[in-house]
Protein backbone atom coordinates (compact mmCIF):
# COMPACT_ATOMS: atom_id res chain seq x y z
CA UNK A 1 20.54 6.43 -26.03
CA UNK A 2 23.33 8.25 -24.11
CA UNK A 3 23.15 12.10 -23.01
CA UNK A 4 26.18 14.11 -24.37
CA UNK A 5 27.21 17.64 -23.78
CA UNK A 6 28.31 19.16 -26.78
CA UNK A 7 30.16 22.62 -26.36
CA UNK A 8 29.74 24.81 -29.52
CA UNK A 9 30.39 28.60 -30.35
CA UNK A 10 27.25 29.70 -28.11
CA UNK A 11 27.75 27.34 -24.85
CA UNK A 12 26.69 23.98 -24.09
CA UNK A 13 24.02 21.91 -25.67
CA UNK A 14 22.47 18.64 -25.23
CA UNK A 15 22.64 16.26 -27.65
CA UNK A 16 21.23 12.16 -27.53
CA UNK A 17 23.69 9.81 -28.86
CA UNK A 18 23.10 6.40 -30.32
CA UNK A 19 26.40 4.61 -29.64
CA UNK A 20 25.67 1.89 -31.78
CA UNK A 21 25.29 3.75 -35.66
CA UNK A 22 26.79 7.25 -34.34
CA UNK A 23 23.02 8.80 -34.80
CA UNK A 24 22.72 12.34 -32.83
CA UNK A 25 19.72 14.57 -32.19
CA UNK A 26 19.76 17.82 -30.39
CA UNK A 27 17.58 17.74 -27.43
CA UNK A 28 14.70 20.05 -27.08
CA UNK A 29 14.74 23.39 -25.56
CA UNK A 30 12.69 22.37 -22.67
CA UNK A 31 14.60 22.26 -19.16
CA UNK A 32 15.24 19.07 -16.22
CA UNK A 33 16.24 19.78 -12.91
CA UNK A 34 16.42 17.62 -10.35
CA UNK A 35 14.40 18.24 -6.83
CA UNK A 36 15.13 16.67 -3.89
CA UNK A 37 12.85 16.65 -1.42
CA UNK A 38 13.96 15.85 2.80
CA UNK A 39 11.12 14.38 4.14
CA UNK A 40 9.55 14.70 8.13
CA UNK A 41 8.79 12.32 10.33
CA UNK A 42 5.61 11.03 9.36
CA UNK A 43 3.39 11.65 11.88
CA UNK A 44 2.28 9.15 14.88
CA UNK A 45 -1.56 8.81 16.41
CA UNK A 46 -1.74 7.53 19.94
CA UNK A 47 -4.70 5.64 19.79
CA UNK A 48 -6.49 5.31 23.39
CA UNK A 49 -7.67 1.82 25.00
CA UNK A 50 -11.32 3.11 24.52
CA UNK A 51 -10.67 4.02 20.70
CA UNK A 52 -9.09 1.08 19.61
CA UNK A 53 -12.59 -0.88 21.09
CA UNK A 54 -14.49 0.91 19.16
CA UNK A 55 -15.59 -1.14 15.57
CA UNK A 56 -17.49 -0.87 12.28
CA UNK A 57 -18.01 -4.65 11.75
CA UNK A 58 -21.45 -6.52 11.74
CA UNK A 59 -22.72 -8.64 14.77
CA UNK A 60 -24.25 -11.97 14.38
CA UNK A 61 -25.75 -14.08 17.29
CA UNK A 62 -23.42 -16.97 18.01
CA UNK A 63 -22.17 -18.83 20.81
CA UNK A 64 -18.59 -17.85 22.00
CA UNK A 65 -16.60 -21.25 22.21
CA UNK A 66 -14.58 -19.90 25.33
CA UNK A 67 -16.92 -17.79 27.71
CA UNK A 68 -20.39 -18.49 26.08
CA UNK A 69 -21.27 -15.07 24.88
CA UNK A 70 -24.18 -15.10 22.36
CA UNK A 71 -23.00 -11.75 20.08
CA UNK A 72 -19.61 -12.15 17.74
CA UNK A 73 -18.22 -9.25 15.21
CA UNK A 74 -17.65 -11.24 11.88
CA UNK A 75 -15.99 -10.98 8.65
CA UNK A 76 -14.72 -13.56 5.39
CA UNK A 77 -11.61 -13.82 4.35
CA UNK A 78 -9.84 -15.45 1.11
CA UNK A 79 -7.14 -17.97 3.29
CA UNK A 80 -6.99 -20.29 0.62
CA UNK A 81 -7.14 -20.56 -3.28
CA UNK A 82 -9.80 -18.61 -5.31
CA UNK A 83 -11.98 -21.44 -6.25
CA UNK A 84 -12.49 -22.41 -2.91
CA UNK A 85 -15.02 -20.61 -0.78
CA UNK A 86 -13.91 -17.92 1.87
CA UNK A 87 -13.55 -18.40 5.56
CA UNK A 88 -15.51 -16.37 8.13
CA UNK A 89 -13.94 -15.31 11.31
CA UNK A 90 -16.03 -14.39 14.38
CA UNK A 91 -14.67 -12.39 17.43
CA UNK A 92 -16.51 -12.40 20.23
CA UNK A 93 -17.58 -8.49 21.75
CA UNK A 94 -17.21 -9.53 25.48
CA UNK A 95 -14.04 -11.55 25.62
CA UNK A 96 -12.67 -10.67 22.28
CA UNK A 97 -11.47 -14.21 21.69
CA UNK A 98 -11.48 -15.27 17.79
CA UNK A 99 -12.28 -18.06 15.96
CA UNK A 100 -12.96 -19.10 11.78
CA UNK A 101 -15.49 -21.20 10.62
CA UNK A 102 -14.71 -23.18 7.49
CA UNK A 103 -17.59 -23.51 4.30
């Protein structure tokens, strides 16, 4: 369908026009506009060193493969296809050094 202004006796109408059989239908009496919108900057958060340390992730004890540390944040992850099981990532809370352990 193709939007045509019609002008008759009392203005402008709008009219939908099939251009393939000729078939027109006056368009309702409801009104379009068109908003546009300018958009801000979206805003920035610093985030300080001591913020960004902080965590919601679960501990588990296990031995840190670089300094020896016996406490590691954890979490699974979906690396390969969905029939085969997850792998679990550790990071260690003193050195923050990170490593996956394969099922």
């Amino acid at each position: 369908m193709k939007l045509k202004q019609i002008k008759s006796e009392k203005g402008f109408s709008i009219t939908y026009l099939c251009e393939n059989c000729g078939y027109t239908n006056k368009a309702g009496k409801s009104v379009t506009q068109a908003v546009t919108e300018e958009l801000g900057t979206p805003s920035i958060k610093v985030v300080s060193e001591k913020e960004s340390k902080l965590t919601t992730l679960p501990t588990i004890k296990v031995e840190c493969p670089k300094c020896g540390n016996n406490e590691a944040m954890w979490w699974l992850l979906q690396t390969r296809s969905g029939d085969e099981p997850p792998t679990q990532f550790y990071r260690c809370t003193k050195c923050n050094h990170t490593w996956r352990s394969y099922s």
